[in-house]
Protein backbone atom coordinates (compact mmCIF):
# COMPACT_ATOMS: atom_id res chain seq x y z
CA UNK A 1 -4.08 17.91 1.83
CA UNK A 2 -7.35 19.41 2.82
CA UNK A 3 -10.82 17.38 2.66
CA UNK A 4 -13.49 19.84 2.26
CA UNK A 5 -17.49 19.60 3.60
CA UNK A 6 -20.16 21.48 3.50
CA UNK A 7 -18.13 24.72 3.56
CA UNK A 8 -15.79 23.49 6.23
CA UNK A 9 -12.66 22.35 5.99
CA UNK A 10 -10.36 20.06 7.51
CA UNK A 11 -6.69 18.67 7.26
CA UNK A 12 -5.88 15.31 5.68
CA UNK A 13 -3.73 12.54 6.90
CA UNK A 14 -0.99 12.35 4.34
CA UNK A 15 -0.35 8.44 5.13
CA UNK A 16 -3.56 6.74 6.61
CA UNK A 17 -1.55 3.61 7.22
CA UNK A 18 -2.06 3.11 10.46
CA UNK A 19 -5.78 0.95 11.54
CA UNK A 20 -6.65 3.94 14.06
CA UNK A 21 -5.96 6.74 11.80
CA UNK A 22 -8.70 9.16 11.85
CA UNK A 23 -8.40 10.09 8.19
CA UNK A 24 -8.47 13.42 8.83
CA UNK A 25 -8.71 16.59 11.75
CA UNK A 26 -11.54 18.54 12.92
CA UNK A 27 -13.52 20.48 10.11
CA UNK A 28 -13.69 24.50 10.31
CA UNK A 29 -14.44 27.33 8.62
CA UNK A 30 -10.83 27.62 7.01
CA UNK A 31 -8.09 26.15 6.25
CA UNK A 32 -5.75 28.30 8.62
CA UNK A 33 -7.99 26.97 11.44
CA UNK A 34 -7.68 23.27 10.25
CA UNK A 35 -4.11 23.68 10.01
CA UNK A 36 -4.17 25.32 14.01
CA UNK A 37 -5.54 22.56 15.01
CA UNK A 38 -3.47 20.07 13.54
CA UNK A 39 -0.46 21.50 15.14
CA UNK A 40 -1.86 21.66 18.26
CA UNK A 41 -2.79 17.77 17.81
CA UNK A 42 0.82 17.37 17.12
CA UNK A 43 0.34 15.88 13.99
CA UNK A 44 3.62 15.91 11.61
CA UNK A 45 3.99 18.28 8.60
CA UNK A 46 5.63 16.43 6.05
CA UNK A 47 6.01 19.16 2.95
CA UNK A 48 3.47 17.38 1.37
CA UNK A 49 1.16 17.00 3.94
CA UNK A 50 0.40 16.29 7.36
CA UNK A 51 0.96 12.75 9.10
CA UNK A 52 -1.41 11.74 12.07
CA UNK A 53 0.50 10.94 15.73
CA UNK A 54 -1.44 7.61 15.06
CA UNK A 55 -0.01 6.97 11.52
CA UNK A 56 3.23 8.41 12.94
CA UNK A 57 3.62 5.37 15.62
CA UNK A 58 2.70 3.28 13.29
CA UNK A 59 5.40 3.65 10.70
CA UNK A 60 7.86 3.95 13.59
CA UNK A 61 7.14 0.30 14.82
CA UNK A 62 7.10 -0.19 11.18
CA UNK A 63 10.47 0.96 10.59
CA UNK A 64 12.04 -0.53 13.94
CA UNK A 65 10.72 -4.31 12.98
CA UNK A 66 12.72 -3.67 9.54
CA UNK A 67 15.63 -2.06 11.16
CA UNK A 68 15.90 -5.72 14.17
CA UNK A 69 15.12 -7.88 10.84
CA UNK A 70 18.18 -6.92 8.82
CA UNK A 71 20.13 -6.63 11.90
CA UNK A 72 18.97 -10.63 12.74
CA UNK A 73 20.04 -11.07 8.65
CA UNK A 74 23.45 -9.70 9.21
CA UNK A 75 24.12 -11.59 12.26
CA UNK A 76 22.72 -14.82 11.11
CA UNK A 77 24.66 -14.08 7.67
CA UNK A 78 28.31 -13.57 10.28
CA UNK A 79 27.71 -16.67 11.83
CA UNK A 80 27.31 -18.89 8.77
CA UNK A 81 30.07 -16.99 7.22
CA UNK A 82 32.75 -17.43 9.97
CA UNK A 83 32.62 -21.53 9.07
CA UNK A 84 31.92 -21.97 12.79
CA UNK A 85 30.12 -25.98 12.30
CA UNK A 86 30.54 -27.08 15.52
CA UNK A 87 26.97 -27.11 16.35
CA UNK A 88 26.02 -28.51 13.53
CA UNK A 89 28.81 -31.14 13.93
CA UNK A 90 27.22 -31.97 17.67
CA UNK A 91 23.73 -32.09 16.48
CA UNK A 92 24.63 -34.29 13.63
CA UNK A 93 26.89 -36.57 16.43
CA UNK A 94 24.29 -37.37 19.21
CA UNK A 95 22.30 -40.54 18.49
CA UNK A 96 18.54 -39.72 19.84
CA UNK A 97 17.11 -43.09 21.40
């Protein structure tokens, strides 16, 4: 959770998954400080950690590509369910010259 330096201290980014994630905060003298300034940067507090605004978008985008993929699964998964094969029936019916 904390990375410390040359008798400074600074707060760690839990995740680090995002490209632009800085890794870490500002270093200071102690960790109360770090921890200030993390809040301040709006980063997340997890309960194990804290989570970067930058890793934070990240996993959001992350999580909202997942969320429109199974969503496209279901849909595609109605509509070969519901025996509707009338466009494959038309395809299969027009004679290409």
């Amino acid at each position: 959770m904390f990375l410390k330096k040359d008798d400074l201290v600074s707060v760690q980014c839990h995740n680090g998954d995002s490209p632009e994630c800085p890794k870490h905060g500002e270093f200071f003298d102690n960790e109360q400080e770090a921890e200030e300034y993390v809040e301040e940067e709006c980063w997340i507090p997890t309960g194990d950690g804290w989570i970067c605004p930058d890793c934070n978008i990240h996993f959001m985008r992350e999580l909202v590509k997942v969320r429109r993929d199974k969503k496209q699964t279901e849909i595609k998964k109605k509509e070969d369910d519901s025996g509707d094969d009338n466009l494959l029936e038309l395809e299969a019916g027009i004679d290409a010259p």
